[in-house]
N, C-alpha and C. Protein backbone atom coordinates (compact mmCIF):
# COMPACT_ATOMS: atom_id res chain seq x y z
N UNK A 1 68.09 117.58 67.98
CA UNK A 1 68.96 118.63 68.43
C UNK A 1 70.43 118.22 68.25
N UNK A 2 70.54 116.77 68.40
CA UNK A 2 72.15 116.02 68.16
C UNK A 2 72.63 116.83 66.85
N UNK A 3 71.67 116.17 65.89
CA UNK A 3 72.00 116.54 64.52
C UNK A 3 72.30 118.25 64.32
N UNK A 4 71.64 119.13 64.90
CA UNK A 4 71.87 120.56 64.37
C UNK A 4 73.27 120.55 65.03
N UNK A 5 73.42 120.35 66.23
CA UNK A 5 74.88 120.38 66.84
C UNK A 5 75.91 120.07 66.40
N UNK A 6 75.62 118.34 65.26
CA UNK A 6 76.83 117.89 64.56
C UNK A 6 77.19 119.08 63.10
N UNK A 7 75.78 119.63 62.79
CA UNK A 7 75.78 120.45 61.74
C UNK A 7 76.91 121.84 61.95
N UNK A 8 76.43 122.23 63.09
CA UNK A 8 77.09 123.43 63.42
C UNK A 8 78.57 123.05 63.20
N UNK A 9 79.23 121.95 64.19
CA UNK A 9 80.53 121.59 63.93
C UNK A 9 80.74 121.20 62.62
N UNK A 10 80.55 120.91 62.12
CA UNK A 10 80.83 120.28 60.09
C UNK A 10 81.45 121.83 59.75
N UNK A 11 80.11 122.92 60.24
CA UNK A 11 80.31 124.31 58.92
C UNK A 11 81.45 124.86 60.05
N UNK A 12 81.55 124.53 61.02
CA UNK A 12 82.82 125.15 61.46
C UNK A 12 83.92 124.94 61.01
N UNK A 13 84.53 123.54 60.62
CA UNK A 13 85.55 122.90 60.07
C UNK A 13 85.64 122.86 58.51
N UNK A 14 84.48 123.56 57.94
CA UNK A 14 84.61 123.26 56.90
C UNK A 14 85.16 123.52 55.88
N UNK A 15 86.44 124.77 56.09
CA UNK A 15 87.37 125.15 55.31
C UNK A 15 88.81 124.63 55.73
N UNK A 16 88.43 123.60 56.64
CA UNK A 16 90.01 122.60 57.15
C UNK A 16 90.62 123.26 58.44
N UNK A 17 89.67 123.98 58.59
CA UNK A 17 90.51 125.05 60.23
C UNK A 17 89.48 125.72 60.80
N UNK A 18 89.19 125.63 61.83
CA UNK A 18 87.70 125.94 63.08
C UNK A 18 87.71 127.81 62.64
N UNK A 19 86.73 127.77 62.41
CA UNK A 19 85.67 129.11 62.39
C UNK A 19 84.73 129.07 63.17
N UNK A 20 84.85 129.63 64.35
CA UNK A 20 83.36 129.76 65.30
C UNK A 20 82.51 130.47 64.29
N UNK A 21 81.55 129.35 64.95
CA UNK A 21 80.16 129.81 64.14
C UNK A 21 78.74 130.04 65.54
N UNK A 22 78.14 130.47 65.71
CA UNK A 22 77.42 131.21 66.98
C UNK A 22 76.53 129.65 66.63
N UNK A 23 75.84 129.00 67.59
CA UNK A 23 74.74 127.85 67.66
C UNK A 23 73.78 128.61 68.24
N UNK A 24 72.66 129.07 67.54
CA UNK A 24 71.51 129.68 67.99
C UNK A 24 70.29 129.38 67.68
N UNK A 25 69.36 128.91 68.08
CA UNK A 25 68.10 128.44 67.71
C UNK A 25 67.46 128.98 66.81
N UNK A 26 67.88 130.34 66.47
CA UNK A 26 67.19 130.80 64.86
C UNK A 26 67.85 129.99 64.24
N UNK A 27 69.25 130.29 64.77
CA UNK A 27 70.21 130.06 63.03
C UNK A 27 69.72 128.46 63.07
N UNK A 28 69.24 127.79 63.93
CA UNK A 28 69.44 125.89 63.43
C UNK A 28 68.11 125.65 63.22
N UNK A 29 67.23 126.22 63.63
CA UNK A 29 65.90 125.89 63.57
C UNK A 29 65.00 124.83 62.60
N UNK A 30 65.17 125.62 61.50
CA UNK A 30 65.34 124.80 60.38
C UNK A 30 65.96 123.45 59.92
N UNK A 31 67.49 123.44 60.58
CA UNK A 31 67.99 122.05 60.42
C UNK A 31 67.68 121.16 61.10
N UNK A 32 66.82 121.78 62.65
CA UNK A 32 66.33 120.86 63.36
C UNK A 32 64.71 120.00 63.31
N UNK A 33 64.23 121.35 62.44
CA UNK A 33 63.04 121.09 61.55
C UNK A 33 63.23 119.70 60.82
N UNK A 34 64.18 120.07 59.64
CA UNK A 34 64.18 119.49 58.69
C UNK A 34 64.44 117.69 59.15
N UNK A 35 65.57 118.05 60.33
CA UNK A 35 65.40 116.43 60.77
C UNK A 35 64.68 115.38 61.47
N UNK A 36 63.85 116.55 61.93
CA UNK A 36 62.49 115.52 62.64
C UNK A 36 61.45 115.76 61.61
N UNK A 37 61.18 116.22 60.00
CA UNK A 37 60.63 115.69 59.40
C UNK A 37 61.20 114.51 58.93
N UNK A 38 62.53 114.29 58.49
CA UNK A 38 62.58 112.65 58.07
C UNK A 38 62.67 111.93 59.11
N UNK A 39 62.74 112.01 60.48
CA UNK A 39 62.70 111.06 61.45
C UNK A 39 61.58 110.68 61.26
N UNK A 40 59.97 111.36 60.92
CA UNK A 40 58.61 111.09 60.86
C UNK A 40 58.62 110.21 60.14
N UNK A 41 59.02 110.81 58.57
CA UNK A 41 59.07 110.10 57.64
C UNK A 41 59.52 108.52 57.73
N UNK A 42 60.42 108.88 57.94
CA UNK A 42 61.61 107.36 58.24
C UNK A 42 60.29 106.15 59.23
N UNK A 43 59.82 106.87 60.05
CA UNK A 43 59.14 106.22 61.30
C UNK A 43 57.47 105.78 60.33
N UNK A 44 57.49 106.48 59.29
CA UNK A 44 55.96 106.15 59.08
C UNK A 44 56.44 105.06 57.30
N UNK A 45 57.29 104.56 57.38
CA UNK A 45 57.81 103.97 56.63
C UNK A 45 57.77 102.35 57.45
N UNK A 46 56.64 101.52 56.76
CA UNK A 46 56.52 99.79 57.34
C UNK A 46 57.88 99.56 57.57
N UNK A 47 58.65 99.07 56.67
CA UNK A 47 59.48 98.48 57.32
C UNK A 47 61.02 99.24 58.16
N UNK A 48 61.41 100.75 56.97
CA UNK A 48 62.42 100.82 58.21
C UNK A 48 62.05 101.79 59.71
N UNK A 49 60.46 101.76 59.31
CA UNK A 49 60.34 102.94 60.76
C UNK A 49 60.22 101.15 61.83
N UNK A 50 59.74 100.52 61.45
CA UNK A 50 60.29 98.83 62.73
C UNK A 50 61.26 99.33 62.89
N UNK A 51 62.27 98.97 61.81
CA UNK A 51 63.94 98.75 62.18
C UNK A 51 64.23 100.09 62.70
N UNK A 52 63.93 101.50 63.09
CA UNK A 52 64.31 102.18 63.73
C UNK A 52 64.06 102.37 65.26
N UNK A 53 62.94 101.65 65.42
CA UNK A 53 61.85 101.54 66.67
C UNK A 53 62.52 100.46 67.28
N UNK A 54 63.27 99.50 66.77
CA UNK A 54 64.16 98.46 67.55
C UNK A 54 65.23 99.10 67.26
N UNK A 55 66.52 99.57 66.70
CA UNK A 55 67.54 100.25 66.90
C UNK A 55 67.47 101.06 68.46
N UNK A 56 66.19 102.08 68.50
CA UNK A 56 65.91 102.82 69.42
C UNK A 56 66.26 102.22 71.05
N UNK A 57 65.27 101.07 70.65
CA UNK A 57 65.15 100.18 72.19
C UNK A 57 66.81 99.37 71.89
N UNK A 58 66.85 99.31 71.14
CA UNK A 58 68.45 98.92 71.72
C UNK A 58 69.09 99.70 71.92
N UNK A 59 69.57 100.88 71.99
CA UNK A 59 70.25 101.90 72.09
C UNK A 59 70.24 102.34 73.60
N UNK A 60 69.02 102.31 73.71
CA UNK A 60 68.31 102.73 75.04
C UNK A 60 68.37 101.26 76.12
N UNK A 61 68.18 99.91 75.26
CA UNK A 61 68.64 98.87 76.61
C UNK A 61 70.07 98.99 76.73
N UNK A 62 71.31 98.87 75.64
CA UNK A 62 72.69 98.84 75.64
C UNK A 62 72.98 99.80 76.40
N UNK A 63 72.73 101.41 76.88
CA UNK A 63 72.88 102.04 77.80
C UNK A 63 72.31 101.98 78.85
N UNK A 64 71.82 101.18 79.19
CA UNK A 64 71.08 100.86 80.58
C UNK A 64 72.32 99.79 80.93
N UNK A 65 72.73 98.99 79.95
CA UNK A 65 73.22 97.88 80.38
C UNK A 65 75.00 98.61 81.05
N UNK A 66 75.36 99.22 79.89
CA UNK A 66 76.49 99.97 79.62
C UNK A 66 76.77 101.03 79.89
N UNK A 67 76.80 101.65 81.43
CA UNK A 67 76.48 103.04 81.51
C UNK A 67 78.17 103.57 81.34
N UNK A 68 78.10 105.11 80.77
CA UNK A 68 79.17 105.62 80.58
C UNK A 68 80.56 105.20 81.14
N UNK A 69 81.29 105.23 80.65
CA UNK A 69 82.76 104.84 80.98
C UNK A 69 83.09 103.33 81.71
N UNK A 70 82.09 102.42 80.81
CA UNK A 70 82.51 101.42 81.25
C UNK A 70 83.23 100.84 79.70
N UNK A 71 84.02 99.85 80.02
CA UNK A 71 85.17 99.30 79.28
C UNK A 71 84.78 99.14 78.07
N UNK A 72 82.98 98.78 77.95
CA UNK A 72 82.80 98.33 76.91
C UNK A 72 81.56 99.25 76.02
N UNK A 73 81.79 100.71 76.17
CA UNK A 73 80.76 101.63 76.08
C UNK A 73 81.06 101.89 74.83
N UNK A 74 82.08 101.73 73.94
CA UNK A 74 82.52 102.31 73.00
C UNK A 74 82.38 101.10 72.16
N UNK A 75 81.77 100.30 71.85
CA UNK A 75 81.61 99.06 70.87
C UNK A 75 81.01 99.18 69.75
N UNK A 76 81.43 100.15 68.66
CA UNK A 76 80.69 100.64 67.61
C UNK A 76 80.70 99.43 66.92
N UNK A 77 79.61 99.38 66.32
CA UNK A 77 79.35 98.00 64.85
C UNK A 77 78.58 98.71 63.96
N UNK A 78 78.98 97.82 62.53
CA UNK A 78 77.83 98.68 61.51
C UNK A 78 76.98 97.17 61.14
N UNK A 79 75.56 97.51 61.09
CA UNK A 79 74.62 96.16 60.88
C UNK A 79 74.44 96.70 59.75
N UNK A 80 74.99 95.91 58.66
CA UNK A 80 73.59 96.26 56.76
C UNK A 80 72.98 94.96 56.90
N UNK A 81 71.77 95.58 56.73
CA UNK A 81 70.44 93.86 56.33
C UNK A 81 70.79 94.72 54.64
């Protein structure tokens, strides 16, 4: 559902200046489709559906650890193996 939401905002901006665009479960349906087929995908894949299944649990311990608006909630990193 993240993803249709980020979608909606993209086609709003996407002539360089906000166009409301209505977020409605017809209109995203599909994009929300489409992304929990490659989440499957991704997940039924040996090695990176692991590496997503630990991303997950870290995501999910780092916010347990880190709950909102603490100093250090915002610690973006990019990992490439």
């Amino acid at each position: 559902m993240a993803c249709a939401c980020i979608v909606n905002c993209l086609r709003e901006w996407e002539g360089g200046f906000e166009t409301k665009i209505g977020f409605t479960g017809d209109q995203y349906k599909s994009v929300h489709q489409e992304m929990v087929t490659l989440i499957l995908k991704l997940k039924k894949n040996e090695y990176h559906g692991r590496k997503f299944d630990q991303l997950l649990k870290q995501i999910a311990t780092e916010g347990q650890l880190h709950p909102r608006g603490a100093a250090n909630s915002h610690g973006f990193k990019l990992i490439l193996d």
